[in-house]
Protein backbone atom coordinates (compact mmCIF):
# COMPACT_ATOMS: atom_id res chain seq x y z
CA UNK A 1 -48.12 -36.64 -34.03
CA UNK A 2 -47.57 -33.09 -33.12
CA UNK A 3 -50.67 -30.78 -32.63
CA UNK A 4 -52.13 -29.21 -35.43
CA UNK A 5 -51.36 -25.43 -36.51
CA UNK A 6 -53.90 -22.93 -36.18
CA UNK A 7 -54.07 -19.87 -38.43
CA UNK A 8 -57.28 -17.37 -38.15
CA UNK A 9 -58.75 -16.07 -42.06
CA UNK A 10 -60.89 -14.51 -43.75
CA UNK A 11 -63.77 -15.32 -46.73
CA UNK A 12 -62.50 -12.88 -49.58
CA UNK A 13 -65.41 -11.87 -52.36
CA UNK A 14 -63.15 -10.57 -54.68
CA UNK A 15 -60.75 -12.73 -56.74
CA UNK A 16 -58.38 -12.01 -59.43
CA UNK A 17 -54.86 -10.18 -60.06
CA UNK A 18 -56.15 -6.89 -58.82
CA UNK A 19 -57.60 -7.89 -55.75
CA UNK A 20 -54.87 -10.18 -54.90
CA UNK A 21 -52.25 -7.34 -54.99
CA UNK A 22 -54.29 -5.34 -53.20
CA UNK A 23 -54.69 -8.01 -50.07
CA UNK A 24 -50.81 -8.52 -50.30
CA UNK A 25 -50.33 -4.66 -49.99
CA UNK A 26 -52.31 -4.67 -46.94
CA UNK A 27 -50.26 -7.23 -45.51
CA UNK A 28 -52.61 -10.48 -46.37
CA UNK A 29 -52.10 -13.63 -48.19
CA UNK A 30 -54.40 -15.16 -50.93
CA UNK A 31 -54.89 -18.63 -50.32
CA UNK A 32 -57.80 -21.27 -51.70
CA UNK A 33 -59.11 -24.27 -49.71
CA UNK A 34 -60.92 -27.26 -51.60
CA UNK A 35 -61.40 -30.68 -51.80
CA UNK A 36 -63.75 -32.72 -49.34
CA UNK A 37 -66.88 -32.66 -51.70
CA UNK A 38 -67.40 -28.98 -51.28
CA UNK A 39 -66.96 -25.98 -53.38
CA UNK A 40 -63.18 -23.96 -53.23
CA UNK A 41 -63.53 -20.98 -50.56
CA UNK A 42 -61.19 -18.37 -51.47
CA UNK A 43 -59.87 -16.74 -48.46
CA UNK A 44 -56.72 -14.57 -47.21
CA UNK A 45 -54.54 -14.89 -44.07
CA UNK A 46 -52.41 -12.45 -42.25
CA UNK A 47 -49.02 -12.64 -44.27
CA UNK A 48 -46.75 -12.44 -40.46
CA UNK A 49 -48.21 -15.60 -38.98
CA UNK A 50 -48.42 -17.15 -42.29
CA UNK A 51 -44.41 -16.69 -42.25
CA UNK A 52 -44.11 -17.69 -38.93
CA UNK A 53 -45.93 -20.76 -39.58
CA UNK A 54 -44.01 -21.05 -42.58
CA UNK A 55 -40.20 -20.73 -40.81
CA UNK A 56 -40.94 -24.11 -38.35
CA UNK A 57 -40.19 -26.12 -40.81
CA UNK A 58 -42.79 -28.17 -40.35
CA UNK A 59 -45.61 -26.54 -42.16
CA UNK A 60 -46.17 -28.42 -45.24
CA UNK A 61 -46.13 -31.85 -43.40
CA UNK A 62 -49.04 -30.51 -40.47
CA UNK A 63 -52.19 -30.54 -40.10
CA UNK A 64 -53.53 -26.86 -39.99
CA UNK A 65 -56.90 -25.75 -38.82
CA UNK A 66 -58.31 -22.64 -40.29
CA UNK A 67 -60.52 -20.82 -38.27
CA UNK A 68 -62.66 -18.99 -40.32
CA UNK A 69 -66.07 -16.98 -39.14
CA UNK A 70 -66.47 -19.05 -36.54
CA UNK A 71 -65.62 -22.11 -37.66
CA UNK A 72 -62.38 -24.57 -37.75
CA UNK A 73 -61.41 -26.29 -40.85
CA UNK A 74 -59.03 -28.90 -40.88
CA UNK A 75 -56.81 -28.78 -44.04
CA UNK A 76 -53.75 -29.85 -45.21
CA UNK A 77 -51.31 -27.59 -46.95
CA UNK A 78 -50.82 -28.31 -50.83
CA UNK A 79 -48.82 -26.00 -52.46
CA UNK A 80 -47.44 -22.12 -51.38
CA UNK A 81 -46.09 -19.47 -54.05
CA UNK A 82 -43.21 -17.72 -53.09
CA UNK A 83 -42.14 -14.53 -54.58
CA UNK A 84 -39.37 -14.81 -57.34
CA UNK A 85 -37.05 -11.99 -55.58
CA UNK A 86 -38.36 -11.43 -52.05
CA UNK A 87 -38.93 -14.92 -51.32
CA UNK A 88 -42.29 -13.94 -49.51
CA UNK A 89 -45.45 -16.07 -49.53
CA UNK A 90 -47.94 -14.65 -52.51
CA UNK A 91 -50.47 -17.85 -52.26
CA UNK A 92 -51.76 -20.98 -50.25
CA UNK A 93 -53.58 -23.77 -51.47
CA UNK A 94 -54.93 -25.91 -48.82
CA UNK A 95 -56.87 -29.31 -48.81
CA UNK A 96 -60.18 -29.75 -47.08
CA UNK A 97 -60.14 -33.36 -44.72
CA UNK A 98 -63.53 -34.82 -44.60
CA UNK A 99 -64.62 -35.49 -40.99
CA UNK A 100 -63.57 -39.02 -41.76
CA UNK A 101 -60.04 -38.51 -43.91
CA UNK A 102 -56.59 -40.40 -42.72
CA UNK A 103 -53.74 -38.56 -43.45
């Protein structure tokens, strides 16, 4: 197995349509990570590293860790919404792996 990805975020406080365009106008991307017994953490990554991450092909099927305030999460992509014309990543769900989890 390959090593896993690694892509820095941030917690985000504010949720909803207006906060979520204004993240994407400053160059972020919403995403959401949940499962593994604990509540979903809304957070947003940088939209140019999410692309670049995105363009190896081998995003969806890799184990990414998120390192957020200080910390490294190991999640699993689940889903990513694209934009209908620009083709451009609007939102990330990713899957928390317990400590114990075999993927």
């Amino acid at each position: 197995m390959s090593d896993a990805l690694t892509l820095p975020a941030e917690s985000r406080e504010r949720a909803g349509k207006g906060a979520s365009c204004a993240l994407r106008r400053e160059g972020r991307v919403p995403a959401v990570i949940y499962g593994g017994k604990e509540e979903p953490r809304p957070i947003h990554v940088e939209a140019k590293l999410l692309s670049q991450q995105l363009a190896t092909g081998h995003f969806m099927n890799s184990i990414v860790m998120i390192e957020l305030g200080g910390k490294s999460v190991r999640t699993l992509p689940k889903d990513v919404a694209f934009h209908p014309v620009t083709s451009r990543p609007i939102h990330v769900d990713f899957l928390r792996l317990a400590k114990d989890a075999k993927v």
